[in-house]
PDB file of N, CA and C in Angstrom:
ATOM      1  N   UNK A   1       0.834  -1.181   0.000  1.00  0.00           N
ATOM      2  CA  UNK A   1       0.000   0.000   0.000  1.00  0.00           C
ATOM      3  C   UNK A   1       0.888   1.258   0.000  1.00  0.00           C
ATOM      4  N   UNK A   2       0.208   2.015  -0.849  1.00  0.00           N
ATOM      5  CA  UNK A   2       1.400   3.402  -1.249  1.00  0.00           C
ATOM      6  C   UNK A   2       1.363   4.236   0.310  1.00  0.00           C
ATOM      7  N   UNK A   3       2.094   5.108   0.494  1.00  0.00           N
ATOM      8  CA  UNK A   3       2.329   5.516   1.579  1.00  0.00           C
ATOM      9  C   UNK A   3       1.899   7.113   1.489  1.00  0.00           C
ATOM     10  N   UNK A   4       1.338   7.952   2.143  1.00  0.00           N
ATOM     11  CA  UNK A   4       1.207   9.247   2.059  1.00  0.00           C
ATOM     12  C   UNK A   4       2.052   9.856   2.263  1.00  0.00           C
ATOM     13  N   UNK A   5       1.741  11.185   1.607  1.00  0.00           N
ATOM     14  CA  UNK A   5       3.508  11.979   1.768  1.00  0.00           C
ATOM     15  C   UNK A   5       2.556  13.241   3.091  1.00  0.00           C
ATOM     16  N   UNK A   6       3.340  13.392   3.847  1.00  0.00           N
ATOM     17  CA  UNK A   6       2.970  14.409   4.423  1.00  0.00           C
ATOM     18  C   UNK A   6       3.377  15.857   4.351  1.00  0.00           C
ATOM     19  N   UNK A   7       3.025  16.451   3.373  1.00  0.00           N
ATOM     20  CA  UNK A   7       3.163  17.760   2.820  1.00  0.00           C
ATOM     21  C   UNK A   7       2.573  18.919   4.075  1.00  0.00           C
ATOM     22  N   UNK A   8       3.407  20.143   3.884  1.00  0.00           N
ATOM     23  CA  UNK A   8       2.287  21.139   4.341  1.00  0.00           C
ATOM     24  C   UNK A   8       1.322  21.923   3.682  1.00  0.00           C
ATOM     25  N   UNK A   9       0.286  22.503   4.234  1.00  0.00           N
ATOM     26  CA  UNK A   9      -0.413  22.817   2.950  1.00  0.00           C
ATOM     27  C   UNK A   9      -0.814  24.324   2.729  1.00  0.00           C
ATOM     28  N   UNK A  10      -0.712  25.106   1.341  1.00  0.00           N
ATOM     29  CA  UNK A  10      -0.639  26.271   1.611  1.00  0.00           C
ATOM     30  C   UNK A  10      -1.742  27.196   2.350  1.00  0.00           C
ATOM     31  N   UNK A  11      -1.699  28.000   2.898  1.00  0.00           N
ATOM     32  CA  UNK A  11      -2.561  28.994   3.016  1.00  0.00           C
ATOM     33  C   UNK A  11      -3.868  29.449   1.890  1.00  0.00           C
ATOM     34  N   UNK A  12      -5.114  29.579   2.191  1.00  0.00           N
ATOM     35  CA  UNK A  12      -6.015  30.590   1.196  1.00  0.00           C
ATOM     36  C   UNK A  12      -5.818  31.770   2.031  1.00  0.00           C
ATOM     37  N   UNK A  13      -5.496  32.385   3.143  1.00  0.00           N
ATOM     38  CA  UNK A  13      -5.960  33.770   3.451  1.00  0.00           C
ATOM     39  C   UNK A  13      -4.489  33.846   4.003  1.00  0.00           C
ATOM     40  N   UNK A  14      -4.044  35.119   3.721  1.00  0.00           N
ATOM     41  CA  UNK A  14      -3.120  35.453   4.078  1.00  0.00           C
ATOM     42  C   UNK A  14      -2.812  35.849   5.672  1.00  0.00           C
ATOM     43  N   UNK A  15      -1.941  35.869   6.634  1.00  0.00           N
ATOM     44  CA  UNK A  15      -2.039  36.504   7.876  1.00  0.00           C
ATOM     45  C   UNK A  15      -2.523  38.178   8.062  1.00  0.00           C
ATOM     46  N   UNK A  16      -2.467  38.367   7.284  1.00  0.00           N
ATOM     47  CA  UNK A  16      -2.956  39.910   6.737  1.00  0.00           C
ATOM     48  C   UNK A  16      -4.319  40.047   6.587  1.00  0.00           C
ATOM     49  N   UNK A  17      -4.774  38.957   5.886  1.00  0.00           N
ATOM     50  CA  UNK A  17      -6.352  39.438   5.878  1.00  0.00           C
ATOM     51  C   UNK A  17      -6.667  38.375   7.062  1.00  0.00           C
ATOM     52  N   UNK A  18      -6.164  37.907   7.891  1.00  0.00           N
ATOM     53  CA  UNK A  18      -6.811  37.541   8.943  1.00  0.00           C
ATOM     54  C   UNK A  18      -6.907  38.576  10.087  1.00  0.00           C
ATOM     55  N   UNK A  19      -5.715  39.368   9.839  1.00  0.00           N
ATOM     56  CA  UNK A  19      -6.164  40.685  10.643  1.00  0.00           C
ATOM     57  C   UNK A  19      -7.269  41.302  10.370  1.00  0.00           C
ATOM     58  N   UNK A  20      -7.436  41.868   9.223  1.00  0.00           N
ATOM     59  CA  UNK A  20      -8.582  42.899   8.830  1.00  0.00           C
ATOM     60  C   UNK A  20      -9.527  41.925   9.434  1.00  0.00           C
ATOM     61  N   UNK A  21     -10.083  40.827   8.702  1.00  0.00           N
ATOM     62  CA  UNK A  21     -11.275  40.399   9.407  1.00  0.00           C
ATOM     63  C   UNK A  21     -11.136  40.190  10.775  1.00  0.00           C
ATOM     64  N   UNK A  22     -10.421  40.292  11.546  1.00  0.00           N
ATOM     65  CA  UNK A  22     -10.220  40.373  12.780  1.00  0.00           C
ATOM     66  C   UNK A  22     -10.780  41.622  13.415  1.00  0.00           C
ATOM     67  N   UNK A  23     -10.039  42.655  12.853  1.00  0.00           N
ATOM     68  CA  UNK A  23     -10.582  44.245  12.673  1.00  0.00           C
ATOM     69  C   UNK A  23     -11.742  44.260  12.773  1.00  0.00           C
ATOM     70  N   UNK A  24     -12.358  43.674  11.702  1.00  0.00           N
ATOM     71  CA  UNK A  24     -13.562  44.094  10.967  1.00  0.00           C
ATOM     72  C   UNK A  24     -14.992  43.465  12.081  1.00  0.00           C
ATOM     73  N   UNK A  25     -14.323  42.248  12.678  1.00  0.00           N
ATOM     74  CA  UNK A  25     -14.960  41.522  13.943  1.00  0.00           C
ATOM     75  C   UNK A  25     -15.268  42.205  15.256  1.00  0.00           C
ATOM     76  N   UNK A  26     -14.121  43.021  15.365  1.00  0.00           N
ATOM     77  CA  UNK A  26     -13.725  43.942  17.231  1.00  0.00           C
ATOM     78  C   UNK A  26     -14.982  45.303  16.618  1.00  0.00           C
ATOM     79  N   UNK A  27     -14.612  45.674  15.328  1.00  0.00           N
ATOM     80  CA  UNK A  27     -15.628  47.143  14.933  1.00  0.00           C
ATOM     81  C   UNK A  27     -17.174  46.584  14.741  1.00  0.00           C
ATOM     82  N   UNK A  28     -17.483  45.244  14.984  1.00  0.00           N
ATOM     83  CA  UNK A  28     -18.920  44.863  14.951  1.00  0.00           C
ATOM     84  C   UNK A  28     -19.485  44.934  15.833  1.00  0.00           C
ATOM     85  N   UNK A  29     -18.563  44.156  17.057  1.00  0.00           N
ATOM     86  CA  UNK A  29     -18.519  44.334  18.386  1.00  0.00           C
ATOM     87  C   UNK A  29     -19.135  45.259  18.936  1.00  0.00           C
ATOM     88  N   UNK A  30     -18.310  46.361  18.656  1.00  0.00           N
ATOM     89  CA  UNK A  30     -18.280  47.592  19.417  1.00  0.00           C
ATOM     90  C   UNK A  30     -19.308  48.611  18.709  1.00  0.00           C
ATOM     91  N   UNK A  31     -19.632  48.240  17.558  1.00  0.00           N
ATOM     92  CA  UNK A  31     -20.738  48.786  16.719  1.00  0.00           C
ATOM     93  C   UNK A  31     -20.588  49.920  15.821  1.00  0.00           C
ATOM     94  N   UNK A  32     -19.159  49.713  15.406  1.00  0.00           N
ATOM     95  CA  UNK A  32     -18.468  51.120  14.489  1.00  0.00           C
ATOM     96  C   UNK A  32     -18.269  50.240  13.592  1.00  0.00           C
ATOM     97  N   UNK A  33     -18.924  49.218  13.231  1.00  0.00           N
ATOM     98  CA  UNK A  33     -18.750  48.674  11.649  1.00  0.00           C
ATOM     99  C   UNK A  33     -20.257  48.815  10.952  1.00  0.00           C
ATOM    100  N   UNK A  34     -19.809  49.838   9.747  1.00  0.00           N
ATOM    101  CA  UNK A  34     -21.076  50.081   9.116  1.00  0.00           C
ATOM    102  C   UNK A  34     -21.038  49.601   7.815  1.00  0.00           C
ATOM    103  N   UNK A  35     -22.393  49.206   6.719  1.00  0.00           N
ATOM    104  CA  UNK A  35     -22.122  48.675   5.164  1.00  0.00           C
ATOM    105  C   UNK A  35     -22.171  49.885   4.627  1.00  0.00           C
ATOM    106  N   UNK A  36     -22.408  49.480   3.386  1.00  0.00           N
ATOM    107  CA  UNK A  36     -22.139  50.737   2.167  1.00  0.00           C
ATOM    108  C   UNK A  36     -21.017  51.238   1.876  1.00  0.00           C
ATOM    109  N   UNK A  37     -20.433  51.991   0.923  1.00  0.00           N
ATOM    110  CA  UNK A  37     -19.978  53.044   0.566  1.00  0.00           C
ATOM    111  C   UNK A  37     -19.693  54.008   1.318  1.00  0.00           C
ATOM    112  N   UNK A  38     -18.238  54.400   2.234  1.00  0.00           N
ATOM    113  CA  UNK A  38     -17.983  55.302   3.182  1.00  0.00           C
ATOM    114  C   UNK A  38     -19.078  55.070   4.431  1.00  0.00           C
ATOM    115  N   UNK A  39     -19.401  54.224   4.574  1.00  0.00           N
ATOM    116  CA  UNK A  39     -20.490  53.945   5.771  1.00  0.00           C
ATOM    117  C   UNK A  39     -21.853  54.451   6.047  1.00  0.00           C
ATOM    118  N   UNK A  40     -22.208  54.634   4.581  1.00  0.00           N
ATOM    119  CA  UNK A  40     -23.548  55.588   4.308  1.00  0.00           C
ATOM    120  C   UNK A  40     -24.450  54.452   4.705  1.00  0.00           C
ATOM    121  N   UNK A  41     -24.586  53.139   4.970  1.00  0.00           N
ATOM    122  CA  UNK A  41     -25.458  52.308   5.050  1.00  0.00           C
ATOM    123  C   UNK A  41     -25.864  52.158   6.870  1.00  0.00           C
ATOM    124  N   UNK A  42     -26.658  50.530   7.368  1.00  0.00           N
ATOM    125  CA  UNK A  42     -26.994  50.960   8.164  1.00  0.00           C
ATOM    126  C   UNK A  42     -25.697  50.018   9.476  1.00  0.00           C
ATOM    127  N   UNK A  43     -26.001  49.912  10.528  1.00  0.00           N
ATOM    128  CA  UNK A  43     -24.803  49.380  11.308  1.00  0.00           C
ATOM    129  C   UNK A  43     -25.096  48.171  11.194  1.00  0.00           C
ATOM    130  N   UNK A  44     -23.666  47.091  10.891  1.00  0.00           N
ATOM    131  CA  UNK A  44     -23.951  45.432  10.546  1.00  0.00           C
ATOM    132  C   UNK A  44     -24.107  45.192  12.007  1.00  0.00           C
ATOM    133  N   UNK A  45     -24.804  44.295  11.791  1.00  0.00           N
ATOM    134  CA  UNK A  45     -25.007  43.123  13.038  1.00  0.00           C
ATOM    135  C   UNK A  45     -25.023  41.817  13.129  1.00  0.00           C
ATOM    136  N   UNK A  46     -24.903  41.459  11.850  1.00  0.00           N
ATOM    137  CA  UNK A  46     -24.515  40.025  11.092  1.00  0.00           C
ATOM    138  C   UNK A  46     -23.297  39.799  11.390  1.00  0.00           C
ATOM    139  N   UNK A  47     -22.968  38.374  11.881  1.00  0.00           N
ATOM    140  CA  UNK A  47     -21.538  38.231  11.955  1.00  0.00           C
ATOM    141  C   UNK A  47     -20.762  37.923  10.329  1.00  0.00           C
ATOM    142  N   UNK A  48     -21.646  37.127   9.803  1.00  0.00           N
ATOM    143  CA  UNK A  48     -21.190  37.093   7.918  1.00  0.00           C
ATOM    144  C   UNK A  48     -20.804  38.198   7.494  1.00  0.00           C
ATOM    145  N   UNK A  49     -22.050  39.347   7.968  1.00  0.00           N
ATOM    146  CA  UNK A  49     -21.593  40.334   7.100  1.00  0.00           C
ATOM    147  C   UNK A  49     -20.112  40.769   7.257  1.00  0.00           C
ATOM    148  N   UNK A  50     -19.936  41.231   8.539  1.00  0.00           N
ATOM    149  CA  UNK A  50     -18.895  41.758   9.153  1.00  0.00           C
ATOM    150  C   UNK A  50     -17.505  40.839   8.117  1.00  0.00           C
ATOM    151  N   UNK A  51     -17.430  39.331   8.521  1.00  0.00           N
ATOM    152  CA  UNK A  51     -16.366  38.512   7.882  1.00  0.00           C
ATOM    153  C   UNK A  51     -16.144  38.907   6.491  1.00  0.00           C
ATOM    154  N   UNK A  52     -17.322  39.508   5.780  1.00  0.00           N
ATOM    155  CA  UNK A  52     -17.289  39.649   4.275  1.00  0.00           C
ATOM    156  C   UNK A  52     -17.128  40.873   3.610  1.00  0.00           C
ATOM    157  N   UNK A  53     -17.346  41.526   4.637  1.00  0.00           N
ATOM    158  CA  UNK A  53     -16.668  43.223   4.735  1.00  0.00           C
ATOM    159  C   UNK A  53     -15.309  43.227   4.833  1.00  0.00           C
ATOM    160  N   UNK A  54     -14.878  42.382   5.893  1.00  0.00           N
ATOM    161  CA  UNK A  54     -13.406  42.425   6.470  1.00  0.00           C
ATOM    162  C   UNK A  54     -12.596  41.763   5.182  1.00  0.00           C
ATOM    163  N   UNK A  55     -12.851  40.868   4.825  1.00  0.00           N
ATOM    164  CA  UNK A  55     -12.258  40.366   3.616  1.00  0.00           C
ATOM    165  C   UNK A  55     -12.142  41.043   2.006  1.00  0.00           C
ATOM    166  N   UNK A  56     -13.544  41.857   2.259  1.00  0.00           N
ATOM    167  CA  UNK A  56     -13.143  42.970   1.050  1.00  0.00           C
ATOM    168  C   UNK A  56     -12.150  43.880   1.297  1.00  0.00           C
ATOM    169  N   UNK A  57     -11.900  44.260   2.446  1.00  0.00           N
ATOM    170  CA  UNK A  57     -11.121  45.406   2.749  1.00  0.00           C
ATOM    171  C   UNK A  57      -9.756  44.656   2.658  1.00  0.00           C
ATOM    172  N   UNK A  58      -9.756  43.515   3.271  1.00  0.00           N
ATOM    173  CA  UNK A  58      -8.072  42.881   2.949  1.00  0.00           C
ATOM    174  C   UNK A  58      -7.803  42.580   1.656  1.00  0.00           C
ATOM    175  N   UNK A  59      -8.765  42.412   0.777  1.00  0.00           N
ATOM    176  CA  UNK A  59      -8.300  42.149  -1.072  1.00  0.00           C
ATOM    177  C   UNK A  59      -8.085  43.457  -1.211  1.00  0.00           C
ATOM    178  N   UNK A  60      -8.697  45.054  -1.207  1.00  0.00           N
ATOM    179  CA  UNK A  60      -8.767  46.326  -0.928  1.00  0.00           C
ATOM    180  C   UNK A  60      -6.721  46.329  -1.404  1.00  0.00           C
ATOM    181  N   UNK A  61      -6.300  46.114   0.122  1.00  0.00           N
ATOM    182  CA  UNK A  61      -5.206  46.414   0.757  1.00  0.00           C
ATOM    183  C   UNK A  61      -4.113  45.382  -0.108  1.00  0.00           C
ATOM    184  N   UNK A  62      -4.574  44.630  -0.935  1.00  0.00           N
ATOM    185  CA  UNK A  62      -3.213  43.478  -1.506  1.00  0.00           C
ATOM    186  C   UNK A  62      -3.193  42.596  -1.260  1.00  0.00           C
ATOM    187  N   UNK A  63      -4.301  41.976   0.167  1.00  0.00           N
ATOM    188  CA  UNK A  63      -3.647  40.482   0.726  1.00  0.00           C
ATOM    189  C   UNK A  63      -4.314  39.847  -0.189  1.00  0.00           C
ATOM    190  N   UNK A  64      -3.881  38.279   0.131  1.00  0.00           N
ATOM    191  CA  UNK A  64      -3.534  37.205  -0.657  1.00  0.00           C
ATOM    192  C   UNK A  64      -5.178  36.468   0.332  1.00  0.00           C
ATOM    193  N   UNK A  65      -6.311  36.689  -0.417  1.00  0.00           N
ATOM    194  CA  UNK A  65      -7.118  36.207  -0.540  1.00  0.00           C
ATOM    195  C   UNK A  65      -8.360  35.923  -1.564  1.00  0.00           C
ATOM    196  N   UNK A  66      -8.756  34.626  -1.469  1.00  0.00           N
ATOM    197  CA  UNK A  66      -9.336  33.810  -2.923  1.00  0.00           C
ATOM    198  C   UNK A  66     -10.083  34.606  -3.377  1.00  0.00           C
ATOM    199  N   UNK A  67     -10.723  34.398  -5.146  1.00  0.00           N
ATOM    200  CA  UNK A  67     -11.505  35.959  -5.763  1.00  0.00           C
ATOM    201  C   UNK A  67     -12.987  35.186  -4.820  1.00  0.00           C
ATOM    202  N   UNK A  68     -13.792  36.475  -5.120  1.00  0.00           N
ATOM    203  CA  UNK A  68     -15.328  36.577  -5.030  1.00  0.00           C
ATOM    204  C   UNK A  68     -15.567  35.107  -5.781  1.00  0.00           C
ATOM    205  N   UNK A  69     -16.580  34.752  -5.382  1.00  0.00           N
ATOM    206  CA  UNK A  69     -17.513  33.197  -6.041  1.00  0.00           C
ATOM    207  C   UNK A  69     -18.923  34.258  -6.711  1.00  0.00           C
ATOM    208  N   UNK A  70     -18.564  34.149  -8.074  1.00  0.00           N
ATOM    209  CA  UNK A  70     -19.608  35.027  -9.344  1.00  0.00           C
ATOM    210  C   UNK A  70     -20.389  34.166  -9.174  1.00  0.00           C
ATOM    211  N   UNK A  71     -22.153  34.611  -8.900  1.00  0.00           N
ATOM    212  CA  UNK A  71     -23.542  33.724  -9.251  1.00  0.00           C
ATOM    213  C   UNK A  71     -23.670  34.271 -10.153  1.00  0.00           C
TER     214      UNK A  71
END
């Protein structure tokens, strides 16, 4: 029987955008995370949302996270 190789395996999100969504988690919290455009929208309270905000803002910034999934 073949033997497995034990590889490590790469990263999808960079340590970088685990900050922002980290960020983006503490400003939900505390209730200074808003949607929209410059924060014209209303205050998130979704924890998704927040994760999916935070992750736009880390693609935003350069990090090394996977594209949008197009419906």
């Amino acid at each position: 029987m073949p033997r497995k190789k034990g590889g490590s395996r790469r990263r999808k999100y960079s340590k970088g955008a685990s900050k922002t969504v980290e960020s983006a988690m503490r400003r939900r919290k505390r209730g200074t995370l808003r949607s929209g455009k410059a924060g014209k929208g209303g205050k998130v309270r979704s924890r998704k949302q927040a994760i999916a905000i935070g992750l736009s803002e880390a693609r935003k910034k350069g990090a090394k996270v996977p594209p949008k999934k197009s419906s």
